[in-house]
N, C-alpha and C. Protein backbone atom coordinates (compact mmCIF):
# COMPACT_ATOMS: atom_id res chain seq x y z
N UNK A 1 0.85 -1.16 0.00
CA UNK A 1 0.00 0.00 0.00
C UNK A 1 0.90 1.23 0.00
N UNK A 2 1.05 2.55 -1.26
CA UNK A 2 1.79 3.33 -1.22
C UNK A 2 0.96 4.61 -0.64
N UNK A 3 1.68 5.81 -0.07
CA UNK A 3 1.10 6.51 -0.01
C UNK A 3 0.35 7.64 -0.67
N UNK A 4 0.31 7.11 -2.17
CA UNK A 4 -1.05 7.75 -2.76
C UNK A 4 -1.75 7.10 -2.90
N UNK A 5 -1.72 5.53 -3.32
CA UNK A 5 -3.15 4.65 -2.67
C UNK A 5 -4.16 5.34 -1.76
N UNK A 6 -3.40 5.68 -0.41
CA UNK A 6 -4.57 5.73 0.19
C UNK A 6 -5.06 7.47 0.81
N UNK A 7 -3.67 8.27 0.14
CA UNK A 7 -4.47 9.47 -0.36
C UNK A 7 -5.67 9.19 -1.05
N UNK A 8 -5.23 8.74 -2.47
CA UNK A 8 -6.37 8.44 -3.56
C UNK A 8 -8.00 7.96 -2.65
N UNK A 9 -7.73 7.00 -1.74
CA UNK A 9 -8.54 6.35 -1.08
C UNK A 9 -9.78 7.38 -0.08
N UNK A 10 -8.94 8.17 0.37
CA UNK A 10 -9.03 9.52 1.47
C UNK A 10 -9.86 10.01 0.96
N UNK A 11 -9.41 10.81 -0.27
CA UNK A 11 -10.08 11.54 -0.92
C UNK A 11 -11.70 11.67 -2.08
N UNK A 12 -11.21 9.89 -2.20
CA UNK A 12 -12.79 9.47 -2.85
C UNK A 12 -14.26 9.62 -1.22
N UNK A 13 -13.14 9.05 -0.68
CA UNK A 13 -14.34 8.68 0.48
C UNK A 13 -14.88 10.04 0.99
N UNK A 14 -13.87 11.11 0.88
CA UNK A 14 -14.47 12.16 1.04
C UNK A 14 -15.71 13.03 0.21
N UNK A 15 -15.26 12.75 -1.18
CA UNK A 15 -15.80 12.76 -2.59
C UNK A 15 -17.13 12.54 -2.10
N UNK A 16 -17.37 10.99 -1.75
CA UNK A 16 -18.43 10.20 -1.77
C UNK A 16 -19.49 10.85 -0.71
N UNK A 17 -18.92 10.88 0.07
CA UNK A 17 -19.13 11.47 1.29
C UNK A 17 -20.12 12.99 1.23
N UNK A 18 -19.85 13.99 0.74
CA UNK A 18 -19.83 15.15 0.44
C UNK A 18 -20.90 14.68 -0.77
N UNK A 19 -20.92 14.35 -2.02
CA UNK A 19 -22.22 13.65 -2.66
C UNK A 19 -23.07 12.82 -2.56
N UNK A 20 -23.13 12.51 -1.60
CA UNK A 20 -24.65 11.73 -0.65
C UNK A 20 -25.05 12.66 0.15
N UNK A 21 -24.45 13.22 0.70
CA UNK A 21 -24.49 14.29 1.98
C UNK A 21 -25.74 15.56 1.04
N UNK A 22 -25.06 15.79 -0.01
CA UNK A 22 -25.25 17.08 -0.65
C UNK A 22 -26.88 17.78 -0.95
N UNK A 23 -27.55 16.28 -1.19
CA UNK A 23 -29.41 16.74 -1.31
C UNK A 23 -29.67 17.26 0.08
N UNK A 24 -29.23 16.44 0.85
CA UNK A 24 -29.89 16.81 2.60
C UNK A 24 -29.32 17.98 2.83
N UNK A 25 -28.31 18.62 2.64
CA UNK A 25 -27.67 19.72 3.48
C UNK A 25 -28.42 20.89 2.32
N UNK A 26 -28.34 20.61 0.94
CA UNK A 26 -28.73 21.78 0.24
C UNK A 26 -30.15 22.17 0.16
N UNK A 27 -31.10 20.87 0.42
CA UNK A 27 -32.88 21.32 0.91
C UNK A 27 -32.41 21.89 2.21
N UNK A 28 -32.05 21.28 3.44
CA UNK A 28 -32.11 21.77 4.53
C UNK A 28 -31.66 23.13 4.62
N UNK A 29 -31.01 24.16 3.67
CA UNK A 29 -30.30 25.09 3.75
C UNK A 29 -31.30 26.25 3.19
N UNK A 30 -31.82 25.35 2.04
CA UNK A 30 -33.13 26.12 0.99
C UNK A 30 -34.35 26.98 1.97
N UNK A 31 -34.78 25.56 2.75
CA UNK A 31 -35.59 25.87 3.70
C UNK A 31 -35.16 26.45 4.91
N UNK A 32 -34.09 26.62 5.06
CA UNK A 32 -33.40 27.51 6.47
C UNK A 32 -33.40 29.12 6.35
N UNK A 33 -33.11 29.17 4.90
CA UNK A 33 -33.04 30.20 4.27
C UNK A 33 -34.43 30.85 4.05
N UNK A 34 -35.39 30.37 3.63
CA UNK A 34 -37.07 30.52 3.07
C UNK A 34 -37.62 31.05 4.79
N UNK A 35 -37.54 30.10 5.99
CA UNK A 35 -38.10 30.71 7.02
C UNK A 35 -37.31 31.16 7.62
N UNK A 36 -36.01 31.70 7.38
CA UNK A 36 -35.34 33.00 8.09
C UNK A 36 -35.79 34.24 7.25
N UNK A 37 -36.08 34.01 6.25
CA UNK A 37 -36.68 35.53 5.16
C UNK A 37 -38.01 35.88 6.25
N UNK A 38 -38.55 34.56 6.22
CA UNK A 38 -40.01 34.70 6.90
C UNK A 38 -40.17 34.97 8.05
N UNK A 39 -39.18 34.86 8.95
CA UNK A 39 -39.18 35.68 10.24
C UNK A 39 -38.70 36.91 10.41
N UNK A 40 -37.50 37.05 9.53
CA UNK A 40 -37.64 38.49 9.07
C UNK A 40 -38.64 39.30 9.07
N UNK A 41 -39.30 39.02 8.15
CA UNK A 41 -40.39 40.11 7.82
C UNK A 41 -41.62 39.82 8.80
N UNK A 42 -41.82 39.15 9.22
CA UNK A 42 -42.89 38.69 10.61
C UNK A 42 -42.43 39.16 11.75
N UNK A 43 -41.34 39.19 12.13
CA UNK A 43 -40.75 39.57 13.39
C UNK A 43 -41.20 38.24 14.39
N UNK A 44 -41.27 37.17 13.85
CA UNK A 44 -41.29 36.17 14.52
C UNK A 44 -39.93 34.89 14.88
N UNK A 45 -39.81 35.33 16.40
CA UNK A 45 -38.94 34.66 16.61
C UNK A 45 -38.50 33.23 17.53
N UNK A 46 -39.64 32.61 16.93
CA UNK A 46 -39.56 31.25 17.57
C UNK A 46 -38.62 30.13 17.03
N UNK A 47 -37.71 29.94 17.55
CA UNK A 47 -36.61 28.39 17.47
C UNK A 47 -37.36 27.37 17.18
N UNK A 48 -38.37 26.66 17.24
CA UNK A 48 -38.72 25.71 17.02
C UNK A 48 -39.10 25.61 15.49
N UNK A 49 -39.89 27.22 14.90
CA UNK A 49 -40.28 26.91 13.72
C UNK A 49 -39.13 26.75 12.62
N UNK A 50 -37.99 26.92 12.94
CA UNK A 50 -36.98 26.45 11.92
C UNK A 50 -36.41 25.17 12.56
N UNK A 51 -36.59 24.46 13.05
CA UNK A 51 -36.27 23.26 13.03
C UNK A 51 -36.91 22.01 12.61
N UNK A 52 -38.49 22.19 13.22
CA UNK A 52 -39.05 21.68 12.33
C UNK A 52 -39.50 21.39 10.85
N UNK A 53 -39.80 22.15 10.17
CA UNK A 53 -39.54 22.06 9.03
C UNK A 53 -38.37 21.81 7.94
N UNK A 54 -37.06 21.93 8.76
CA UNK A 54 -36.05 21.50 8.37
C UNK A 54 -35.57 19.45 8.49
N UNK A 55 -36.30 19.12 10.15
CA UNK A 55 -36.23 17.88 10.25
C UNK A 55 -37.11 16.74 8.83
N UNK A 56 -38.48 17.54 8.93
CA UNK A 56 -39.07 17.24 7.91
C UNK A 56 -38.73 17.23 6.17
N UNK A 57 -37.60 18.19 5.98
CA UNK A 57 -37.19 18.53 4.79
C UNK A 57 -36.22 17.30 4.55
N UNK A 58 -35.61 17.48 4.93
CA UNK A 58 -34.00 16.25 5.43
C UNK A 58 -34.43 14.78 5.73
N UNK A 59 -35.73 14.59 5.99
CA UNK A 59 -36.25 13.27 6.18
C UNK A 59 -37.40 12.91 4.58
N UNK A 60 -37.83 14.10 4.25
CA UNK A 60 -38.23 13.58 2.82
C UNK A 60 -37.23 13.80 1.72
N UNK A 61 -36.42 14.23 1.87
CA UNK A 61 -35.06 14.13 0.92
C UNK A 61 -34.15 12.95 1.27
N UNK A 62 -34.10 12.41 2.39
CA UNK A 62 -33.97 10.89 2.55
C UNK A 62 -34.13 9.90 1.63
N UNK A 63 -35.59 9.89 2.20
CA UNK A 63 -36.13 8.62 1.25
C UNK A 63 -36.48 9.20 0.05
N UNK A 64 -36.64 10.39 -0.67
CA UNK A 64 -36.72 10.75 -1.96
C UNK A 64 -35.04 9.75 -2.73
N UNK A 65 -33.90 10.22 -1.83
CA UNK A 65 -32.92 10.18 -2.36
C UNK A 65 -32.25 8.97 -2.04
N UNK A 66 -32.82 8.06 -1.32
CA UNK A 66 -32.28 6.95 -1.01
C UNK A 66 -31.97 6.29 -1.67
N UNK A 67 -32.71 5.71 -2.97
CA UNK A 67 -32.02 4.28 -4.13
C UNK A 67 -30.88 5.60 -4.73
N UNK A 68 -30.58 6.57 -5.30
CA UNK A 68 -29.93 7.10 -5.56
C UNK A 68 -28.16 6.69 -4.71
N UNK A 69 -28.34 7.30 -3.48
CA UNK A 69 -27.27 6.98 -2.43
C UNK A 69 -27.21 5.78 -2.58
N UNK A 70 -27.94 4.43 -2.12
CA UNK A 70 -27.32 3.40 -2.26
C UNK A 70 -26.52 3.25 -3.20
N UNK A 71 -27.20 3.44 -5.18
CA UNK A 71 -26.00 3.33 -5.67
C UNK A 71 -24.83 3.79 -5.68
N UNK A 72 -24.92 5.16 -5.38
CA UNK A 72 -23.43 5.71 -5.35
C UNK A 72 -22.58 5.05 -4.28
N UNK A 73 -23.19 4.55 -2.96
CA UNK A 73 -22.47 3.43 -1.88
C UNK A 73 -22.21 2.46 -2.70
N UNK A 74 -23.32 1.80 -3.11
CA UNK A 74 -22.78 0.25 -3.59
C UNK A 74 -21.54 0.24 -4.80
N UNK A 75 -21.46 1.65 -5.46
CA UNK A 75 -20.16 1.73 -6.61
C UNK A 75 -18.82 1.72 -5.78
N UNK A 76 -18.96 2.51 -5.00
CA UNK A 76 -17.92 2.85 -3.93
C UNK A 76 -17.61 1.51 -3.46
N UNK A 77 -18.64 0.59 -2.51
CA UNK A 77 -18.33 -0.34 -2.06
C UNK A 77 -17.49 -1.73 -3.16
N UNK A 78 -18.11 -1.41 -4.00
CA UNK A 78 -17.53 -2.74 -5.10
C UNK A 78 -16.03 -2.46 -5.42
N UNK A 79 -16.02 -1.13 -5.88
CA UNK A 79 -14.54 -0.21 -6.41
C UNK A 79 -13.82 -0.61 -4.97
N UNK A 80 -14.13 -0.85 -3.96
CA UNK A 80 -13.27 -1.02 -2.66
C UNK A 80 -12.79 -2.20 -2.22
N UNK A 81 -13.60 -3.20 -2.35
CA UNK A 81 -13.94 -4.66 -2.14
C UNK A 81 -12.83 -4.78 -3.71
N UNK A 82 -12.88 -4.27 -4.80
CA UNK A 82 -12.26 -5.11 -5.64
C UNK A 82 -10.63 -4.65 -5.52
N UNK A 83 -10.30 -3.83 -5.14
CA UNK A 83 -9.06 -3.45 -4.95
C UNK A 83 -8.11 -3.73 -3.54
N UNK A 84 -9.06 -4.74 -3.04
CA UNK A 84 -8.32 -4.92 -1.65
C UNK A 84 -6.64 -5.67 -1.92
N UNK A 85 -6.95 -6.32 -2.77
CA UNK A 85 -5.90 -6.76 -3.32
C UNK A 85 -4.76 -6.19 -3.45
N UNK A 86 -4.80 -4.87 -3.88
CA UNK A 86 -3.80 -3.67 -3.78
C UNK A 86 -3.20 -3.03 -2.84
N UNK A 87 -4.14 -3.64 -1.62
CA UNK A 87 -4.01 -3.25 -0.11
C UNK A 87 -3.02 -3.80 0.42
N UNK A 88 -2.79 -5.51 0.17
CA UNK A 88 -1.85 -6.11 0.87
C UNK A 88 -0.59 -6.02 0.62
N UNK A 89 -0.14 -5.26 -1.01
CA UNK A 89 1.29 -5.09 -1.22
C UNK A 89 2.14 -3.85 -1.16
């Protein structure tokens, strides 16, 4: 195992990482953004109403996005599993 192997390695997982991640954090941000405008201009300042709707956002972008993520896991996982081989020398 050299040490760009597992740079190379580092850096996918981060890759991967950061594009599964990316639907949930960018709705959750959409909508963070939408009812901070809206308390703005309401002068309403309750903590709860931005969280909720954010839990809810991030949980239907879940399962919206779930067979999606798996594949991008299961590519990752195969590309990993097949190169172990490369690991031991």
């Amino acid at each position: 195992m050299t040490q760009q192997f597992v740079i190379h390695l580092a850096r996918e997982a981060i890759y991967y990482t950061m594009l599964i991640a990316s639907p949930m954090l960018g709705l959750a941000l959409i909508v963070g953004l939408m009812i901070g405008i809206f308390q703005a201009v309401t002068s309403i300042n309750e903590m709860t109403l931005t969280f909720i709707p954010k839990i809810v956002v991030v949980f239907a972008a879940l399962v919206l996005f779930a067979p999606w993520m798996m594949q991008i896991l299961l590519t990752f996982t195969i590309g990993l599993i097949s190169n172990i081989s490369l690991v031991s020398h």
